[in-house]
PDB file of N, CA and C in Angstrom:
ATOM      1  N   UNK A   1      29.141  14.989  19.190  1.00  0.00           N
ATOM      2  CA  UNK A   1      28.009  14.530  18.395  1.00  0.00           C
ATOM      3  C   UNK A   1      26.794  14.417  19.311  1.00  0.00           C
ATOM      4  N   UNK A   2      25.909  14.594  18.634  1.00  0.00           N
ATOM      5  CA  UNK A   2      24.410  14.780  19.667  1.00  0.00           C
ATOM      6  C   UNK A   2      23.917  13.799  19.995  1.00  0.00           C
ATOM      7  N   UNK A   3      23.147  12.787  20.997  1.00  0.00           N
ATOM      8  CA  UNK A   3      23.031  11.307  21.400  1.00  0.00           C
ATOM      9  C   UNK A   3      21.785  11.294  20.276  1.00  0.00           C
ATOM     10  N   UNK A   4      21.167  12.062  19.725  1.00  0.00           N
ATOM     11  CA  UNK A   4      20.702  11.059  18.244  1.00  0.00           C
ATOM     12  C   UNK A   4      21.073  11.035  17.238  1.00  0.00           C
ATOM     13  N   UNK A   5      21.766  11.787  16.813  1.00  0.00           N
ATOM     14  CA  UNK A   5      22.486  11.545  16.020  1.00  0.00           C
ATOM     15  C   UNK A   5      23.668  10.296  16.059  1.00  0.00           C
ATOM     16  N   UNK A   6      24.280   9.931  17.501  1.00  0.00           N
ATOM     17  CA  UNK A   6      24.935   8.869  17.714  1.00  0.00           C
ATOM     18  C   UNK A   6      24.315   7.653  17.416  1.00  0.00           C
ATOM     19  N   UNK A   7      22.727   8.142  18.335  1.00  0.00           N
ATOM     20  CA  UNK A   7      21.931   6.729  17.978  1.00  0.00           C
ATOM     21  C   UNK A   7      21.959   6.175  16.883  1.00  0.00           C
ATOM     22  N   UNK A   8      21.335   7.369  15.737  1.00  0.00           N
ATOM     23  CA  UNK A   8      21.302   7.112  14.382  1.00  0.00           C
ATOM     24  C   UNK A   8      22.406   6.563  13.263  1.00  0.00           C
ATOM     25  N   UNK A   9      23.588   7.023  13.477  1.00  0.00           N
ATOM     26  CA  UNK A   9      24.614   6.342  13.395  1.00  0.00           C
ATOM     27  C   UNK A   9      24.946   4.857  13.866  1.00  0.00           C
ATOM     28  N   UNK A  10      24.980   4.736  15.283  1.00  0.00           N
ATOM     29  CA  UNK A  10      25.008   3.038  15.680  1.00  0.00           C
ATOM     30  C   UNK A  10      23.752   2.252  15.039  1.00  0.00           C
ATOM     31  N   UNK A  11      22.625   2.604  14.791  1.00  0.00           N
ATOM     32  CA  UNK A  11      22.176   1.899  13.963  1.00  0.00           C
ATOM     33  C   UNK A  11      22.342   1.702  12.336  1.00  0.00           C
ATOM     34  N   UNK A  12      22.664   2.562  11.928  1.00  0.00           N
ATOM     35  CA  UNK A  12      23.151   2.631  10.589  1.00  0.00           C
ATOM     36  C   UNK A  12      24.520   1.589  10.254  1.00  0.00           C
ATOM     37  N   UNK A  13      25.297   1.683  11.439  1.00  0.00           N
ATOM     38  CA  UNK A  13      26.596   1.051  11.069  1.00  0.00           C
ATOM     39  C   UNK A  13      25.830  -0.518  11.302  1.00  0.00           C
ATOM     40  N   UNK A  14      25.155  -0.669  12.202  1.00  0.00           N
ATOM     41  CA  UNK A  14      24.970  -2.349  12.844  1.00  0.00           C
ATOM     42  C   UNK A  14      23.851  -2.958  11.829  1.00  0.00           C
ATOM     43  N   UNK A  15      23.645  -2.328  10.702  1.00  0.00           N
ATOM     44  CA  UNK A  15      22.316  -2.349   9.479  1.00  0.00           C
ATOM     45  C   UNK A  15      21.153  -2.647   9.843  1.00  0.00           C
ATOM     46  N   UNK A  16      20.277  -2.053  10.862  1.00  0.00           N
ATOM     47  CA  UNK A  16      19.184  -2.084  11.130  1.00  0.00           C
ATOM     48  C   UNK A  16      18.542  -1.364  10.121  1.00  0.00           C
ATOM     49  N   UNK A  17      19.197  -0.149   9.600  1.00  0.00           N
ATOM     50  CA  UNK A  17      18.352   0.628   8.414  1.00  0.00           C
ATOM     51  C   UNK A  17      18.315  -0.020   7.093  1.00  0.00           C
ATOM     52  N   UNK A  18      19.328  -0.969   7.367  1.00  0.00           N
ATOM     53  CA  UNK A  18      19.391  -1.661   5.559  1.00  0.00           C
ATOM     54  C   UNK A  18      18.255  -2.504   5.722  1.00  0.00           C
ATOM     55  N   UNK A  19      17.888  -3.493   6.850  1.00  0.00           N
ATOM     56  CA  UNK A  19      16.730  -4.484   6.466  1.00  0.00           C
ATOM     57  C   UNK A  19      15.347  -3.304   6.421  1.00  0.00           C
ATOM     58  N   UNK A  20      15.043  -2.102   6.841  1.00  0.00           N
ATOM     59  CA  UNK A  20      14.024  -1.329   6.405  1.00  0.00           C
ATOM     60  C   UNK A  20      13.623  -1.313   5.380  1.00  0.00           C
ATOM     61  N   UNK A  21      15.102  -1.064   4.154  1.00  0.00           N
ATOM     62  CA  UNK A  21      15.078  -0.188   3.296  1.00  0.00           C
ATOM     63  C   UNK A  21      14.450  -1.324   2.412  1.00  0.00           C
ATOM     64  N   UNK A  22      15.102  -2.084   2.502  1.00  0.00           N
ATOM     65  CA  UNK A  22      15.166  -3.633   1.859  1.00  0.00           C
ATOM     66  C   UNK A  22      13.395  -3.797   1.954  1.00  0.00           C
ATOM     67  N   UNK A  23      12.425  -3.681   2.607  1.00  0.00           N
ATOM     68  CA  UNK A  23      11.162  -4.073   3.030  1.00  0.00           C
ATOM     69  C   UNK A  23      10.869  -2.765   2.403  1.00  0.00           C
ATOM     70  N   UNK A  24      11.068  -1.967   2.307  1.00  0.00           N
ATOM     71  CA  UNK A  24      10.117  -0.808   1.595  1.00  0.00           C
ATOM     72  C   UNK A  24      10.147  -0.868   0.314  1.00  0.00           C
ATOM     73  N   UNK A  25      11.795  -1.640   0.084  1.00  0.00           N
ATOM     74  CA  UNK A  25      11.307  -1.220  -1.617  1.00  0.00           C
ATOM     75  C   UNK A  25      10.162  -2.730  -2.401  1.00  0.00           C
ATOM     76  N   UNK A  26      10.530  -3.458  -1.315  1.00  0.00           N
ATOM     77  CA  UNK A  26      10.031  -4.950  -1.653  1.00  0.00           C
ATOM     78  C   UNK A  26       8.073  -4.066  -1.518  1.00  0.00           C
ATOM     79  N   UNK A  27       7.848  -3.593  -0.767  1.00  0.00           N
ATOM     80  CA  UNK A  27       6.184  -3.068  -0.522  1.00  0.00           C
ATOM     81  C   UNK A  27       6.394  -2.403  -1.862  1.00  0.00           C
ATOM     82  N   UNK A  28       7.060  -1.368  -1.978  1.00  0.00           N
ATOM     83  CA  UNK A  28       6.772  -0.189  -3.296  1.00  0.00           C
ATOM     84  C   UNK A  28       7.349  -1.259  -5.010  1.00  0.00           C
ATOM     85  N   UNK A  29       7.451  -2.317  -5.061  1.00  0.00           N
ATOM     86  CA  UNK A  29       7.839  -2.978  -5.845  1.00  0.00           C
ATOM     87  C   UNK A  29       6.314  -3.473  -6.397  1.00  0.00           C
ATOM     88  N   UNK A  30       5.881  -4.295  -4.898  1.00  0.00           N
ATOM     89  CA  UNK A  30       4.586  -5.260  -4.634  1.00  0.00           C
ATOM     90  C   UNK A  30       3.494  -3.946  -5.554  1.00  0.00           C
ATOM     91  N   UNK A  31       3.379  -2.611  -4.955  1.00  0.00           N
ATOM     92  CA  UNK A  31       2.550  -1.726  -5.104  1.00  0.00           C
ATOM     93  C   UNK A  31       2.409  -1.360  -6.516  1.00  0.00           C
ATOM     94  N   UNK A  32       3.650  -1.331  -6.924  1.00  0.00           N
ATOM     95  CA  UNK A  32       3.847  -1.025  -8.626  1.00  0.00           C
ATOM     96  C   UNK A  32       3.297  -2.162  -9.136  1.00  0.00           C
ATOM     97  N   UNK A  33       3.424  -3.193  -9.164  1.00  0.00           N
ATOM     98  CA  UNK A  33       3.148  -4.166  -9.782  1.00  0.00           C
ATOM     99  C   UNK A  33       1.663  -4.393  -9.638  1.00  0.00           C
ATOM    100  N   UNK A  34       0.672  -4.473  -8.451  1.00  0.00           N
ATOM    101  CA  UNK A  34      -0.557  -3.936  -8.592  1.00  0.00           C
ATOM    102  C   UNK A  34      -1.150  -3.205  -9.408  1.00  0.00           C
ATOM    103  N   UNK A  35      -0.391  -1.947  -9.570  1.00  0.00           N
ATOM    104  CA  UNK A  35      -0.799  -0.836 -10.113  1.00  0.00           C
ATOM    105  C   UNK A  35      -0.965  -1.395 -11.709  1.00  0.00           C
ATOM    106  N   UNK A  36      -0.105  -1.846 -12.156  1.00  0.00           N
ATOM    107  CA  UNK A  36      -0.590  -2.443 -13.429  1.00  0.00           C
ATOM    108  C   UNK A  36      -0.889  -3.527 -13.807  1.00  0.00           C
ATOM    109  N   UNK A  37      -1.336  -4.790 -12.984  1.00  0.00           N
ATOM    110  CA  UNK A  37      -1.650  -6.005 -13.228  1.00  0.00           C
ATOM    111  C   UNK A  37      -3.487  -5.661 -12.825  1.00  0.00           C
ATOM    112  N   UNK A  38      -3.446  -5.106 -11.928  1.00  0.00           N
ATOM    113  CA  UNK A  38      -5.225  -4.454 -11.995  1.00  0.00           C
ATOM    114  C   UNK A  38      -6.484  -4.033 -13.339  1.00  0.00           C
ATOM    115  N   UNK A  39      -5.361  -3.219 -13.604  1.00  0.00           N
ATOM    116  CA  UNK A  39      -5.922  -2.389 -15.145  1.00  0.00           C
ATOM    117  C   UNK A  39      -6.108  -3.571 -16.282  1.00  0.00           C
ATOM    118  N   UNK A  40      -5.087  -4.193 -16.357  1.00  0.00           N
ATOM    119  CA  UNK A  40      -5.114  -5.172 -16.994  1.00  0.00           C
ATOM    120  C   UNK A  40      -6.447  -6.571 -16.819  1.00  0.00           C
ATOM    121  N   UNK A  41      -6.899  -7.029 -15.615  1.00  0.00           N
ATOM    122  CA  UNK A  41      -7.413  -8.016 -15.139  1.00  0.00           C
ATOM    123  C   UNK A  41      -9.070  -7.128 -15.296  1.00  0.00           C
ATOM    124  N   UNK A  42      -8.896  -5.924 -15.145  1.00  0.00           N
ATOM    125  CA  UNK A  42     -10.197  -5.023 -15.096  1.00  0.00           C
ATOM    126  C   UNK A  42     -10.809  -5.316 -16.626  1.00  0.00           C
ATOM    127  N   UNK A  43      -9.515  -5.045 -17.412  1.00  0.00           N
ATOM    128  CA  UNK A  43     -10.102  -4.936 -18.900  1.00  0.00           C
ATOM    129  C   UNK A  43     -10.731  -6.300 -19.340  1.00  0.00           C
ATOM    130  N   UNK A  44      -9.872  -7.798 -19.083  1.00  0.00           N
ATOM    131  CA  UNK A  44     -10.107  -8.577 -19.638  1.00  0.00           C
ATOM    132  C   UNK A  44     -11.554  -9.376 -18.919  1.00  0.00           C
ATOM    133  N   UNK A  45     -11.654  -8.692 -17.381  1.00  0.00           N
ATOM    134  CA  UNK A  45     -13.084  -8.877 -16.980  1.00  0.00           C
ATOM    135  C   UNK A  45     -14.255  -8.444 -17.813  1.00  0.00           C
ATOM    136  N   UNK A  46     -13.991  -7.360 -18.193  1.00  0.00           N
ATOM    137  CA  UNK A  46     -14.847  -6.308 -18.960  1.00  0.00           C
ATOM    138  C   UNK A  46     -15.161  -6.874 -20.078  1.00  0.00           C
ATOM    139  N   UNK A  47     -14.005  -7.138 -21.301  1.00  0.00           N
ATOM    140  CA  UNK A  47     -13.886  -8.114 -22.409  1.00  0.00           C
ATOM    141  C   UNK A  47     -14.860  -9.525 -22.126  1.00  0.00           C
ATOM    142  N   UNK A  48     -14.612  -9.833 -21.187  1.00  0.00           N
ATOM    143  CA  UNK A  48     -14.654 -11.515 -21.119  1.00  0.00           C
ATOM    144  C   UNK A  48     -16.527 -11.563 -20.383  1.00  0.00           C
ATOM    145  N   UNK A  49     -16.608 -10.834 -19.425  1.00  0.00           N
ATOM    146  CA  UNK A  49     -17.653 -11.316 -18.722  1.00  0.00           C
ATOM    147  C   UNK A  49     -18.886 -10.415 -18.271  1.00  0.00           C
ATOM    148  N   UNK A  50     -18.261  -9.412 -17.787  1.00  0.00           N
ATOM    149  CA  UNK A  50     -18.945  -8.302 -17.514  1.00  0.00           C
ATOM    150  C   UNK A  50     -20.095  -7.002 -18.032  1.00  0.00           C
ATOM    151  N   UNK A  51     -19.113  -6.284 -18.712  1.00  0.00           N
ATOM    152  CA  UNK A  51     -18.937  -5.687 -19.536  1.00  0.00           C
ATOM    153  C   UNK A  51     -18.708  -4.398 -18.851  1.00  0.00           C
ATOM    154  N   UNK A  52     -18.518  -3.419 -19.969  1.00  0.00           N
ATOM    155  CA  UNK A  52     -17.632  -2.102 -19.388  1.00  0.00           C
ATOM    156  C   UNK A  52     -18.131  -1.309 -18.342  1.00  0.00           C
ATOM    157  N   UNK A  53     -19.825  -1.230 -18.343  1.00  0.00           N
ATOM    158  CA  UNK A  53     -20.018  -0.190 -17.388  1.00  0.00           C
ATOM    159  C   UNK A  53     -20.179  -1.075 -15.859  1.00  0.00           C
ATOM    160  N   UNK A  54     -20.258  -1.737 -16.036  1.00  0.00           N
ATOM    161  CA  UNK A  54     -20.440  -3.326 -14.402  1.00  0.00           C
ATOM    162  C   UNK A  54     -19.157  -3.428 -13.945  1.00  0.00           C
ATOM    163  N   UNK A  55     -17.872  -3.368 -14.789  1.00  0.00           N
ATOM    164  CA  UNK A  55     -16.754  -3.637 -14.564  1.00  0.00           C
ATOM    165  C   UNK A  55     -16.088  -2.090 -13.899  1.00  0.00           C
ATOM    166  N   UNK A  56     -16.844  -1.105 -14.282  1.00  0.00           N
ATOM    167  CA  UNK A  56     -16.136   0.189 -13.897  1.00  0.00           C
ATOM    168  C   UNK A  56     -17.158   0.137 -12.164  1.00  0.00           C
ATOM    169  N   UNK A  57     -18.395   0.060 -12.379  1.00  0.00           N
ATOM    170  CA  UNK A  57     -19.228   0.121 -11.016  1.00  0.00           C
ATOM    171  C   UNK A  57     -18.780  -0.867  -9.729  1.00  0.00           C
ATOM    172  N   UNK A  58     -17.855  -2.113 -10.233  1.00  0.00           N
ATOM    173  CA  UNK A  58     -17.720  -3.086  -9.093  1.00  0.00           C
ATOM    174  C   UNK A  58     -16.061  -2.329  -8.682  1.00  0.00           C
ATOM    175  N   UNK A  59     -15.561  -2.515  -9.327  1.00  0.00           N
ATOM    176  CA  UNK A  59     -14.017  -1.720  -8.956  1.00  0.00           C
ATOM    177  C   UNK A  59     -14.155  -0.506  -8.490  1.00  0.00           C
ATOM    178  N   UNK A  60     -15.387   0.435  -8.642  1.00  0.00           N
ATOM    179  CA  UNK A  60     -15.596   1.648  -8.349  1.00  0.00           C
ATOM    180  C   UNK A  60     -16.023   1.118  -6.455  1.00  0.00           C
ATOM    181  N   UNK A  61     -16.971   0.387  -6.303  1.00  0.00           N
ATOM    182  CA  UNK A  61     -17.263   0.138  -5.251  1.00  0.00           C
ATOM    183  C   UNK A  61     -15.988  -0.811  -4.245  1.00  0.00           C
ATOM    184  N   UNK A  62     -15.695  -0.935  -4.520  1.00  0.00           N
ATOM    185  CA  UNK A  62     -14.254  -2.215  -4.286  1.00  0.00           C
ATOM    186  C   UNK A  62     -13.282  -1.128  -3.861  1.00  0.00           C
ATOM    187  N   UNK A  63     -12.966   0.173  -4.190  1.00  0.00           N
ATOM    188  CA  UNK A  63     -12.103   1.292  -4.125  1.00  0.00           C
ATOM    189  C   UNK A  63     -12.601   2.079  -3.083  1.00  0.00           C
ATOM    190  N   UNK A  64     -13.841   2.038  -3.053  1.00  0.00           N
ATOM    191  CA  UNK A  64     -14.488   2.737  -2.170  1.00  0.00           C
ATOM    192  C   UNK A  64     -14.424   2.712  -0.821  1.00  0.00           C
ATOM    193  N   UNK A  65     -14.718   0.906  -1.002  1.00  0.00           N
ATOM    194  CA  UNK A  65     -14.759   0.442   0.885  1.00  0.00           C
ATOM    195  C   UNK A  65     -13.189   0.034   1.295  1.00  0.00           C
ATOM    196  N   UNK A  66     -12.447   0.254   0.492  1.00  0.00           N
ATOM    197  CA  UNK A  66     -10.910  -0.275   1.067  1.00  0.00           C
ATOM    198  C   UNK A  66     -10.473   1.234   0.989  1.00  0.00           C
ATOM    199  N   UNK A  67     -11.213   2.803   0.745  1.00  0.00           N
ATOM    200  CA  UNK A  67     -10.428   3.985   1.067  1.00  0.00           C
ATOM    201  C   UNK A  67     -11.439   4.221   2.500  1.00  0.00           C
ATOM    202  N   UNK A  68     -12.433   3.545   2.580  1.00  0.00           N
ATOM    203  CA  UNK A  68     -13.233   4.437   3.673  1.00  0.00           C
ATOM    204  C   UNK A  68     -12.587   3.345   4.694  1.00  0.00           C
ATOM    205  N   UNK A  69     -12.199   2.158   4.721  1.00  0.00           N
ATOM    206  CA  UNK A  69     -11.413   1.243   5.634  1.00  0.00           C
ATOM    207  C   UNK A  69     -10.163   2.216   6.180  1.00  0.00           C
ATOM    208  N   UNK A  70      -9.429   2.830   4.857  1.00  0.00           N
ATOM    209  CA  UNK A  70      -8.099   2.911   5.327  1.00  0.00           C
ATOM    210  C   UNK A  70      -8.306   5.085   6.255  1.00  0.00           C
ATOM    211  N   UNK A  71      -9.520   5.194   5.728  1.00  0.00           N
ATOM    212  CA  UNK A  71      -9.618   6.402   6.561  1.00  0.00           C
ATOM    213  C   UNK A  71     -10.255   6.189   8.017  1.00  0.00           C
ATOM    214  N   UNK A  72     -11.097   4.936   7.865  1.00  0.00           N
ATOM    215  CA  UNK A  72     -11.175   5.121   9.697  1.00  0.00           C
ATOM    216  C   UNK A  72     -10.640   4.614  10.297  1.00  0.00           C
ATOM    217  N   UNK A  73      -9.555   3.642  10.046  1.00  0.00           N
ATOM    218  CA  UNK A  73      -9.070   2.829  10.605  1.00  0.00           C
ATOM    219  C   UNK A  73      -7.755   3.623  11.754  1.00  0.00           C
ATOM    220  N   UNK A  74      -7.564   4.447  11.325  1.00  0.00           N
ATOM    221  CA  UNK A  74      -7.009   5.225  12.430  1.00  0.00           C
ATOM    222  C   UNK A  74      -7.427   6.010  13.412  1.00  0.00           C
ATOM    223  N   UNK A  75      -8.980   5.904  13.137  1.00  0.00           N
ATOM    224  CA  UNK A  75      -9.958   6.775  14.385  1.00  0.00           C
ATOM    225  C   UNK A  75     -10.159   5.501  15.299  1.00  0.00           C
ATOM    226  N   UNK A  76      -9.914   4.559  14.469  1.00  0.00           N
ATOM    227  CA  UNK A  76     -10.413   3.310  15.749  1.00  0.00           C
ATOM    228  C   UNK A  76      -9.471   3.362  16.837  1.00  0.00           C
ATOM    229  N   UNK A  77      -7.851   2.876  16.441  1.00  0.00           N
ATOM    230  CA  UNK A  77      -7.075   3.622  17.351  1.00  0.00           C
ATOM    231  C   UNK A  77      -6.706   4.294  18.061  1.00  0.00           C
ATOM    232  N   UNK A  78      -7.657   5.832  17.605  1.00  0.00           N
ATOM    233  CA  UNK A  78      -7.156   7.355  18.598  1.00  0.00           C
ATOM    234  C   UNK A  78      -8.357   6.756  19.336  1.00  0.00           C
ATOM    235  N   UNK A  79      -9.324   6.148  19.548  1.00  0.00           N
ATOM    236  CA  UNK A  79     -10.536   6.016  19.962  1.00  0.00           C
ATOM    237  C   UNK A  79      -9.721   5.044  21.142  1.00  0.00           C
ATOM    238  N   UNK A  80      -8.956   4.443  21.054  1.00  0.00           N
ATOM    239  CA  UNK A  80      -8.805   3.126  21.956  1.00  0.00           C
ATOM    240  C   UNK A  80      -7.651   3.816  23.143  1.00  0.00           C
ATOM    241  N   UNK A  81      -6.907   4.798  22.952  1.00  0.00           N
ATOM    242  CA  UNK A  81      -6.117   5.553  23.955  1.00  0.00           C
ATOM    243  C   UNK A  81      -6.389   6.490  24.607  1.00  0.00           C
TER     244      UNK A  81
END
């Protein structure tokens, strides 16, 4: 057997991969549940206070700076090595 594949194995048997798996689905659980408690909180902003086109422009901007966060945020890094 090939020493990573051994590796991969001794960790598998000693469940280092189970507490992973366990944390990813708990994130992709968290993520789903975002995904539709948002839409929901958007509308009743919209309904309640806002109104539709203010409510699409602030979430529009709100989307914006947390994708341009999550795109440079890895140049900051290559920048630091």
């Amino acid at each position: 057997m090939a020493p990573r594949a051994r590796s991969l194995l001794e960790q598998l048997v000693q469940g280092r991969f189970i507490r992973r798996s366990v944390s990813r689905s708990a994130v992709a659980l968290c993520r789903s549940g975002t995904c539709y408690i948002f839409p929901l909180l958007g509308a009743f902003l919209a309904d309640s206070f806002w109104g539709r086109y203010f409510t699409i422009i602030i979430f529009s901007v709100v989307y914006l700076m947390v994708r341009t966060h999550l795109t440079l945020s890895p140049l900051r890094l290559l920048s630091t090595t």
